[in-house]
PDB file of N, CA and C in Angstrom:
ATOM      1  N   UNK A   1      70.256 164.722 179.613  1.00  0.00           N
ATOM      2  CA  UNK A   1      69.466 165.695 178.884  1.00  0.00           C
ATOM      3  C   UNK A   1      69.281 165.268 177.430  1.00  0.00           C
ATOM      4  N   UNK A   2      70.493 164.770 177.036  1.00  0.00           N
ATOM      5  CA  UNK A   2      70.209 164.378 175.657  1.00  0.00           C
ATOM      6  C   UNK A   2      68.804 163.115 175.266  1.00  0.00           C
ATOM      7  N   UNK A   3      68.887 162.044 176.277  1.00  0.00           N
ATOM      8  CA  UNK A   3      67.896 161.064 175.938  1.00  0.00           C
ATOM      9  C   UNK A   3      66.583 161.982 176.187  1.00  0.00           C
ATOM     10  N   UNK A   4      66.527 163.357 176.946  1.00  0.00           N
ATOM     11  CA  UNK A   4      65.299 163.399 176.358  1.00  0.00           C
ATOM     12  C   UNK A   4      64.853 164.325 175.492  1.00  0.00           C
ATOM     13  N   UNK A   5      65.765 164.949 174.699  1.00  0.00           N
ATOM     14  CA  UNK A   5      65.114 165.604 173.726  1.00  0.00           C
ATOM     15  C   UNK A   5      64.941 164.027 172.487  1.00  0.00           C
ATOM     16  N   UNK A   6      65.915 162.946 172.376  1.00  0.00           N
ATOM     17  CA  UNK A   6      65.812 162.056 171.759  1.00  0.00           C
ATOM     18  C   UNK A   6      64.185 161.720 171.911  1.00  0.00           C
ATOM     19  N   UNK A   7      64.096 161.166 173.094  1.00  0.00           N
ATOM     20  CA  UNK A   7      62.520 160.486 173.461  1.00  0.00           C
ATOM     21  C   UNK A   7      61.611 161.459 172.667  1.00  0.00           C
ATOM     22  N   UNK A   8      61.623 162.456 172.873  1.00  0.00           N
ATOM     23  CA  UNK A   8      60.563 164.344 172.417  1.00  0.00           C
ATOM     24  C   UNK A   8      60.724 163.558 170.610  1.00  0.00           C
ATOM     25  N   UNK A   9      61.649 163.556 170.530  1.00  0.00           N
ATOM     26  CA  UNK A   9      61.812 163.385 168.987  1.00  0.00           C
ATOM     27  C   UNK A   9      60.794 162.055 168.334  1.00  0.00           C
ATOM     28  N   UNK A  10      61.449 161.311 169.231  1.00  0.00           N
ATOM     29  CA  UNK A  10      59.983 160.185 168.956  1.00  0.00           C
ATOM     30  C   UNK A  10      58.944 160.442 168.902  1.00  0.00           C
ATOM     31  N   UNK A  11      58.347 160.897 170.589  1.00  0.00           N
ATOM     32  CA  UNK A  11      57.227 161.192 170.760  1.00  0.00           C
ATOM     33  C   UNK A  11      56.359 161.743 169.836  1.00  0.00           C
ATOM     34  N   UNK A  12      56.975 162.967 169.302  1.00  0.00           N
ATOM     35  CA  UNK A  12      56.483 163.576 168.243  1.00  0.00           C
ATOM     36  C   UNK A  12      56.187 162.840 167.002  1.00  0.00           C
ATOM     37  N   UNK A  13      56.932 161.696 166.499  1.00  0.00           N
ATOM     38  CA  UNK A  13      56.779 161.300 165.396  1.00  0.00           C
ATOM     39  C   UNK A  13      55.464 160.089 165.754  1.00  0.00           C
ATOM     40  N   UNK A  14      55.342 159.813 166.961  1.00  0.00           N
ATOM     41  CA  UNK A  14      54.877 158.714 167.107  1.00  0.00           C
ATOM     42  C   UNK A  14      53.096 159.468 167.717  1.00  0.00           C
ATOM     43  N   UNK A  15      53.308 160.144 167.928  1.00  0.00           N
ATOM     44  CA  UNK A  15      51.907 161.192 168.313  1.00  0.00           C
ATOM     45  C   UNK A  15      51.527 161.983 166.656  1.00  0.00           C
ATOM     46  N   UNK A  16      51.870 161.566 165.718  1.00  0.00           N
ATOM     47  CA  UNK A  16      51.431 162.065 164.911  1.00  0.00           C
ATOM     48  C   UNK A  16      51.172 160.633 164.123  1.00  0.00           C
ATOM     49  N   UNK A  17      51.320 159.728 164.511  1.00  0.00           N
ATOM     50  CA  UNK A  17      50.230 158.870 163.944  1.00  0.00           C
ATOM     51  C   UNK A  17      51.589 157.852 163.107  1.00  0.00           C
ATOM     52  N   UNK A  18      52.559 157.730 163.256  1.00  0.00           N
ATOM     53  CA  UNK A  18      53.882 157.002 162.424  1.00  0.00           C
ATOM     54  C   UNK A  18      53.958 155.919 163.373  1.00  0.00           C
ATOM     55  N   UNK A  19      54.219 154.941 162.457  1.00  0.00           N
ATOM     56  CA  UNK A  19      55.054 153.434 163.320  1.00  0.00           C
ATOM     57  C   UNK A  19      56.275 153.365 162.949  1.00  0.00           C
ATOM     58  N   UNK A  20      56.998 153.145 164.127  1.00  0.00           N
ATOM     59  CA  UNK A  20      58.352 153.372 163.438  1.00  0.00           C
ATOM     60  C   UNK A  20      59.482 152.054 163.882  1.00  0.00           C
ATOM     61  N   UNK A  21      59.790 151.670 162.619  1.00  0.00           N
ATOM     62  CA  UNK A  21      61.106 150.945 162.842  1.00  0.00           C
ATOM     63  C   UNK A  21      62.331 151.172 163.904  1.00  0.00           C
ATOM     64  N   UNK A  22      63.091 150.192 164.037  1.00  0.00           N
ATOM     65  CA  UNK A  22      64.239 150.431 164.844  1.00  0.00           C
ATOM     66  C   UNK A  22      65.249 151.822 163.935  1.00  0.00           C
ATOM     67  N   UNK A  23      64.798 151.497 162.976  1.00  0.00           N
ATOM     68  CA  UNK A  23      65.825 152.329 161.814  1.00  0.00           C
ATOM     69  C   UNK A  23      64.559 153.450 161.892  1.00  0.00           C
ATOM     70  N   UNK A  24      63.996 153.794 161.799  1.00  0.00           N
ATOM     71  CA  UNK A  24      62.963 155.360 161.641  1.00  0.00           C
ATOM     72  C   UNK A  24      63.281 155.464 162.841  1.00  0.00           C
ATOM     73  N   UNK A  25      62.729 155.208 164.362  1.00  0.00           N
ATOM     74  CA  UNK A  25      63.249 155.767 165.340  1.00  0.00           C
ATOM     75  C   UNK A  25      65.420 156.472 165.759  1.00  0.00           C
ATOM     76  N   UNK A  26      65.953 155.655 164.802  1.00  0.00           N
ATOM     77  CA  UNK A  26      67.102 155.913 164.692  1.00  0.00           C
ATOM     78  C   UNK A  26      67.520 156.884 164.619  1.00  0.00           C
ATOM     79  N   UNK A  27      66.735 157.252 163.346  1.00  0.00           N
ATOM     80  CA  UNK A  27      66.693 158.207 162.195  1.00  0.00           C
ATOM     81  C   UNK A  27      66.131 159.729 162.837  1.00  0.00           C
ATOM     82  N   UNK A  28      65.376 159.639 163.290  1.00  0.00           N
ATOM     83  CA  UNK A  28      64.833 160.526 163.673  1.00  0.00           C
ATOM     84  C   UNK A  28      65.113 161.030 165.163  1.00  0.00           C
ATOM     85  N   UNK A  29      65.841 160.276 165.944  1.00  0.00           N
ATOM     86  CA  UNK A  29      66.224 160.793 166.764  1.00  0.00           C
ATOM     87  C   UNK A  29      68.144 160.844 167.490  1.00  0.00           C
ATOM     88  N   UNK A  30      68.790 160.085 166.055  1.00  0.00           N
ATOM     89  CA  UNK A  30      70.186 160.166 166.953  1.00  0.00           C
ATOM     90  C   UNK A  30      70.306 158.817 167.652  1.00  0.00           C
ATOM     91  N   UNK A  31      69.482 158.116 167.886  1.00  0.00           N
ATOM     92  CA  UNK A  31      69.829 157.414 169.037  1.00  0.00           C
ATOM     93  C   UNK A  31      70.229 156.260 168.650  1.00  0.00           C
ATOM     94  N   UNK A  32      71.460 155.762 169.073  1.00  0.00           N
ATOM     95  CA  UNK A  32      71.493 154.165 168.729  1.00  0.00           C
ATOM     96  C   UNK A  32      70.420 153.054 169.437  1.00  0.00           C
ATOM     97  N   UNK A  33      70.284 154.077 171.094  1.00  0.00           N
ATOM     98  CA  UNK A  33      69.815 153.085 171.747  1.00  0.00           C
ATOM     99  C   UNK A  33      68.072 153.116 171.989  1.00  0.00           C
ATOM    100  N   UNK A  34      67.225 152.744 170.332  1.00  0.00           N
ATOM    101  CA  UNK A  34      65.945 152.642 170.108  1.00  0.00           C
ATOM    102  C   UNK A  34      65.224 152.247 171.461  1.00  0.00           C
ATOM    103  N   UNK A  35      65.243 150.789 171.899  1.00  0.00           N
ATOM    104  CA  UNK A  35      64.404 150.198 172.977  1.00  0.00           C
ATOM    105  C   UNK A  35      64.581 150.699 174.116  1.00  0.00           C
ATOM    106  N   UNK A  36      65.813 151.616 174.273  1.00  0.00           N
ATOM    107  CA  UNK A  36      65.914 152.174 175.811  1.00  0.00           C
ATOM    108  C   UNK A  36      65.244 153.556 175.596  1.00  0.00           C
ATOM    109  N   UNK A  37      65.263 154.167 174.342  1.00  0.00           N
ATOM    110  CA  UNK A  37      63.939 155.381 174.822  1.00  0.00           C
ATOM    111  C   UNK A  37      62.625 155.047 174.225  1.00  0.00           C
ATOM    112  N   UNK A  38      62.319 154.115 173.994  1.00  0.00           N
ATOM    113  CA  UNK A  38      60.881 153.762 174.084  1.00  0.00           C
ATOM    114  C   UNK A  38      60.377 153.071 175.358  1.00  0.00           C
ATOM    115  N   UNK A  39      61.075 152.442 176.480  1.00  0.00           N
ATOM    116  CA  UNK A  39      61.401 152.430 177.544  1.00  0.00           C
ATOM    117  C   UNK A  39      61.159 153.737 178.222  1.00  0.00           C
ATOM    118  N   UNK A  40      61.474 154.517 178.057  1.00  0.00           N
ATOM    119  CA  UNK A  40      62.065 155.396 178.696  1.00  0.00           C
ATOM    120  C   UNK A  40      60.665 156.637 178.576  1.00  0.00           C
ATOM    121  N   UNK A  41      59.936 156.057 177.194  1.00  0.00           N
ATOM    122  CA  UNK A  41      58.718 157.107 176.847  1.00  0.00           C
ATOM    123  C   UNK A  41      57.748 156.689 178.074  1.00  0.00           C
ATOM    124  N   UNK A  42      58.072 154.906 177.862  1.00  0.00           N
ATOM    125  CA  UNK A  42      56.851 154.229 178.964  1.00  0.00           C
ATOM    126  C   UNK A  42      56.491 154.603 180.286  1.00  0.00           C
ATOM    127  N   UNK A  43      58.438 154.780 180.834  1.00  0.00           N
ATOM    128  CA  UNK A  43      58.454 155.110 182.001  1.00  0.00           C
ATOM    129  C   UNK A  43      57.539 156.448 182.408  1.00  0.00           C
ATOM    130  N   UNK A  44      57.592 157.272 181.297  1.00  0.00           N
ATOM    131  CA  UNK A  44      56.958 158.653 181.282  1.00  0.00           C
ATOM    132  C   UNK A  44      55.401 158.610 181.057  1.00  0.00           C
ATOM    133  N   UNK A  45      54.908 157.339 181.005  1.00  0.00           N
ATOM    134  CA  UNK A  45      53.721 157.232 180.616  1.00  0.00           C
ATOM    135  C   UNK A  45      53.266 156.974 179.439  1.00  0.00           C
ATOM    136  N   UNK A  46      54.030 156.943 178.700  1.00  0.00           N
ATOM    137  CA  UNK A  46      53.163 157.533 177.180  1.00  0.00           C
ATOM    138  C   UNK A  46      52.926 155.901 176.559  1.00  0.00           C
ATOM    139  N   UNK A  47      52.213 155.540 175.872  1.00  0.00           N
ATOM    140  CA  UNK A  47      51.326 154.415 175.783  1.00  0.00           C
ATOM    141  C   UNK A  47      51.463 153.614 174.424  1.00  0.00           C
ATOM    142  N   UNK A  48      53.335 153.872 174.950  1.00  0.00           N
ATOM    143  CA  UNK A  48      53.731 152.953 173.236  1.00  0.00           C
ATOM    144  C   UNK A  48      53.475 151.743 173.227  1.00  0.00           C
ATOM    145  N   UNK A  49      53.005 150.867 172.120  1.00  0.00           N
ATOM    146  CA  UNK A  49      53.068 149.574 171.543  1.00  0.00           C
ATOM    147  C   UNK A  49      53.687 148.989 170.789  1.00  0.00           C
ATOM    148  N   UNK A  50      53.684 147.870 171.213  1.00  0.00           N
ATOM    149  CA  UNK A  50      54.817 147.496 169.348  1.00  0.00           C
ATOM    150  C   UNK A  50      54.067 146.326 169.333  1.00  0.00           C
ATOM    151  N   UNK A  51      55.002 145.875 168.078  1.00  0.00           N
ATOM    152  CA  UNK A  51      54.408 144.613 167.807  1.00  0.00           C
ATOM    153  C   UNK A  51      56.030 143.950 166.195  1.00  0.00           C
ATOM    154  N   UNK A  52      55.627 142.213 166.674  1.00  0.00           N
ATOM    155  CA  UNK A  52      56.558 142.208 165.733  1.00  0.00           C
ATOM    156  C   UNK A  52      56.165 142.059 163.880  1.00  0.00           C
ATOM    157  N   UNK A  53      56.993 142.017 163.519  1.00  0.00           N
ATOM    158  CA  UNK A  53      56.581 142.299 162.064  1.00  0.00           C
ATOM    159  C   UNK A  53      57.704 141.328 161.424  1.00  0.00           C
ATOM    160  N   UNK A  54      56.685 140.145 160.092  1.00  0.00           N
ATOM    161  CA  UNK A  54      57.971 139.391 159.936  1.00  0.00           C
ATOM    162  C   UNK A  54      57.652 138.812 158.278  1.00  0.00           C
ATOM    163  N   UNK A  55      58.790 139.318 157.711  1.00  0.00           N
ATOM    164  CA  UNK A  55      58.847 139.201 156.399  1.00  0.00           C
ATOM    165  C   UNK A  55      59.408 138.590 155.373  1.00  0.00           C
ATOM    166  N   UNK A  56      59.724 137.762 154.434  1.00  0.00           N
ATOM    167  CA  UNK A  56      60.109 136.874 153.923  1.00  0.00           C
ATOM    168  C   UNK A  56      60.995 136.679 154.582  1.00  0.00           C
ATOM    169  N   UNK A  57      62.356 137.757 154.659  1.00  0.00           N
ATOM    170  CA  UNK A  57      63.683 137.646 155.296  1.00  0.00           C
ATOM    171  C   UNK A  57      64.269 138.364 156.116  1.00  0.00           C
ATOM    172  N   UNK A  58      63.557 138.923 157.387  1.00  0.00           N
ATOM    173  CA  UNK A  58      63.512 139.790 158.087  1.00  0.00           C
ATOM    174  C   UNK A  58      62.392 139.443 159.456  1.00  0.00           C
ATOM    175  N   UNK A  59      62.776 139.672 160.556  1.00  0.00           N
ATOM    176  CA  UNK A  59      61.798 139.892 161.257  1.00  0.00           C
ATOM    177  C   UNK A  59      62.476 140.851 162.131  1.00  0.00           C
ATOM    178  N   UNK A  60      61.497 141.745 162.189  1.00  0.00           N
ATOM    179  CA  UNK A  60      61.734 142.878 163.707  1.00  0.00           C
ATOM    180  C   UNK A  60      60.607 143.742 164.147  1.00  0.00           C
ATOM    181  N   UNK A  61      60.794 144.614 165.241  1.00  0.00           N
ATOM    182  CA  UNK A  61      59.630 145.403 165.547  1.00  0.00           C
ATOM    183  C   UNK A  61      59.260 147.001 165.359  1.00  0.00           C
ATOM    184  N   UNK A  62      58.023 147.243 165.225  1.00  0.00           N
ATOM    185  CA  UNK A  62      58.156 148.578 165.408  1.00  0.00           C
ATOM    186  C   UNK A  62      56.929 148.999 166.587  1.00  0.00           C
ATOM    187  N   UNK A  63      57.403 149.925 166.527  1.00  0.00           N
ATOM    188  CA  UNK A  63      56.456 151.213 167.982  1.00  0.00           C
ATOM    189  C   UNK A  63      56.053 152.010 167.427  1.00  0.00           C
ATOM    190  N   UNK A  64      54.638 152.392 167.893  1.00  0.00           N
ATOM    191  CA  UNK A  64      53.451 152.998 167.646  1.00  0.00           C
ATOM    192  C   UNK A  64      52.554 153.808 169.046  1.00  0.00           C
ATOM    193  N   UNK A  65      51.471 154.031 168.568  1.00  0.00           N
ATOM    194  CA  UNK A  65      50.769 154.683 169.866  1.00  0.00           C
ATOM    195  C   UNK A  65      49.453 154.546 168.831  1.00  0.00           C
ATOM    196  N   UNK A  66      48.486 154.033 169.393  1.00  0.00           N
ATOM    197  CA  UNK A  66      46.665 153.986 168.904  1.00  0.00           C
ATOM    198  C   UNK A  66      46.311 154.975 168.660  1.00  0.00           C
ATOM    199  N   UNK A  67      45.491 154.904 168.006  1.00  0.00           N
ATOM    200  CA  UNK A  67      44.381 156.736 167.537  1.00  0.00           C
ATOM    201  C   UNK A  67      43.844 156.510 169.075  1.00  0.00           C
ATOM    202  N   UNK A  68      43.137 155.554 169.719  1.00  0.00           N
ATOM    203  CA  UNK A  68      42.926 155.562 171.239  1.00  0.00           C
ATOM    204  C   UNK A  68      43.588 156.726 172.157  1.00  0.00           C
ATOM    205  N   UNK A  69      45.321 155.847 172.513  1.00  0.00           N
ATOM    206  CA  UNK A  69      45.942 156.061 173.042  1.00  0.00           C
ATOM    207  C   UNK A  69      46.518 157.338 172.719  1.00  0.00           C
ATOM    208  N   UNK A  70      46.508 157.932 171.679  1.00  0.00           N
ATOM    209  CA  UNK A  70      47.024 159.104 171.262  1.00  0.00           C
ATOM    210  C   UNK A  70      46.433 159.938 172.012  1.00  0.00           C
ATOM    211  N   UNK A  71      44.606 159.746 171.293  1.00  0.00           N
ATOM    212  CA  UNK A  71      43.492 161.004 172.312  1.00  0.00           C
ATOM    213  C   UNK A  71      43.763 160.980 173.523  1.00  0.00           C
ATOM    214  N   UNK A  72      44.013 159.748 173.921  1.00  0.00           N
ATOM    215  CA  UNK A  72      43.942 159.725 175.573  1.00  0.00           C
ATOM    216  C   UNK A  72      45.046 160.003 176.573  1.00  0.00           C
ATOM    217  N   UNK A  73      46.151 160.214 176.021  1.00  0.00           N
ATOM    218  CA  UNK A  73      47.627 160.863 176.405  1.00  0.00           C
ATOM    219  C   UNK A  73      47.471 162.688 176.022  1.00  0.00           C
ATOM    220  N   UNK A  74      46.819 162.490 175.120  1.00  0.00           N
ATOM    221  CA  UNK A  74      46.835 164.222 174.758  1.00  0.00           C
ATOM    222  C   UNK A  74      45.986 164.955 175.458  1.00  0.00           C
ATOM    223  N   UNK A  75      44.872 164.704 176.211  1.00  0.00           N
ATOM    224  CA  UNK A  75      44.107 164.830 176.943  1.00  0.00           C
ATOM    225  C   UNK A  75      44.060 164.861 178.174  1.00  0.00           C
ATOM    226  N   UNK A  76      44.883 163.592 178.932  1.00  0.00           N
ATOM    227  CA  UNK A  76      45.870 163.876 180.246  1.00  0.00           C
ATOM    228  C   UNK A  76      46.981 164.546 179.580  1.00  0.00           C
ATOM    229  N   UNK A  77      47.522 164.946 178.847  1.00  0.00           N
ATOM    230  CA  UNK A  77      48.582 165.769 178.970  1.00  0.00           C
ATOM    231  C   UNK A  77      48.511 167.220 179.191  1.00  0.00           C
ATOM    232  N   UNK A  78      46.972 167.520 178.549  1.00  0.00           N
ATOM    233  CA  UNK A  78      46.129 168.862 178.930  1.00  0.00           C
ATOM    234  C   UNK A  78      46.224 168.924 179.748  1.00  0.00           C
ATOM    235  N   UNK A  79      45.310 168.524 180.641  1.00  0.00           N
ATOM    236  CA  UNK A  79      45.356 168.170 181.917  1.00  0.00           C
ATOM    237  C   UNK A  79      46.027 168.467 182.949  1.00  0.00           C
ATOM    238  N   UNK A  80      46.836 168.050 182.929  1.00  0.00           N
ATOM    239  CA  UNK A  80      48.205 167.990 183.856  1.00  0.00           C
ATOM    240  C   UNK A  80      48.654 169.754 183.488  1.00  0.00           C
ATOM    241  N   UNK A  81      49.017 169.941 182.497  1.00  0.00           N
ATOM    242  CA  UNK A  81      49.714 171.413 181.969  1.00  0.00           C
ATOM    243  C   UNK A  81      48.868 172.586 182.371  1.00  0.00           C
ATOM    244  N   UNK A  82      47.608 172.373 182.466  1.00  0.00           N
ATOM    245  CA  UNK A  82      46.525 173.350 183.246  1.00  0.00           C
ATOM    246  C   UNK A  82      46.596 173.375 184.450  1.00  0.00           C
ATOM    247  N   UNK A  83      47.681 172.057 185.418  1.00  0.00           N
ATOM    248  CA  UNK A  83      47.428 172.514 186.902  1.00  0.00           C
ATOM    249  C   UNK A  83      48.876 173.685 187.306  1.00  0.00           C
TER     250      UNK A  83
END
């Protein structure tokens, strides 16, 4: 139960238009274990992306969702909640 109010916690941040670090997803949801509920959003459908990001002295990734993919999850998500 807990991973999914964690995932909800993402979701939310990530349906409102945020890319989020391993550390912002952290942050915002409790979770140590970042890649297993973004995993875990996928499994649910939801139409995260990442990509890596790499900086003088640093490289890592973050997860996102498209202005696309946003409309188009929110829309089947209507959807579905109307049957």
């Amino acid at each position: 139960m807990e991973n999914i109010s964690q995932c909800n916690k993402i979701l939310r941040a990530l349906m409102r238009g945020r890319k989020l670090s391993f550390n912002d997803a952290r942050e915002i949801s409790g979770s140590n274990h970042v890649s297993r509920r973004m995993k875990d959003l996928n499994e649910r459908g939801v139409p995260v992306e990442s990509e890596w990001v790499e900086t003088e002295d640093s490289r890592f990734k973050i997860w996102y969702i498209s202005k696309e993919n946003r409309d188009l999850y929110r829309r089947e998500s209507d959807g579905q909640s109307q049957k």
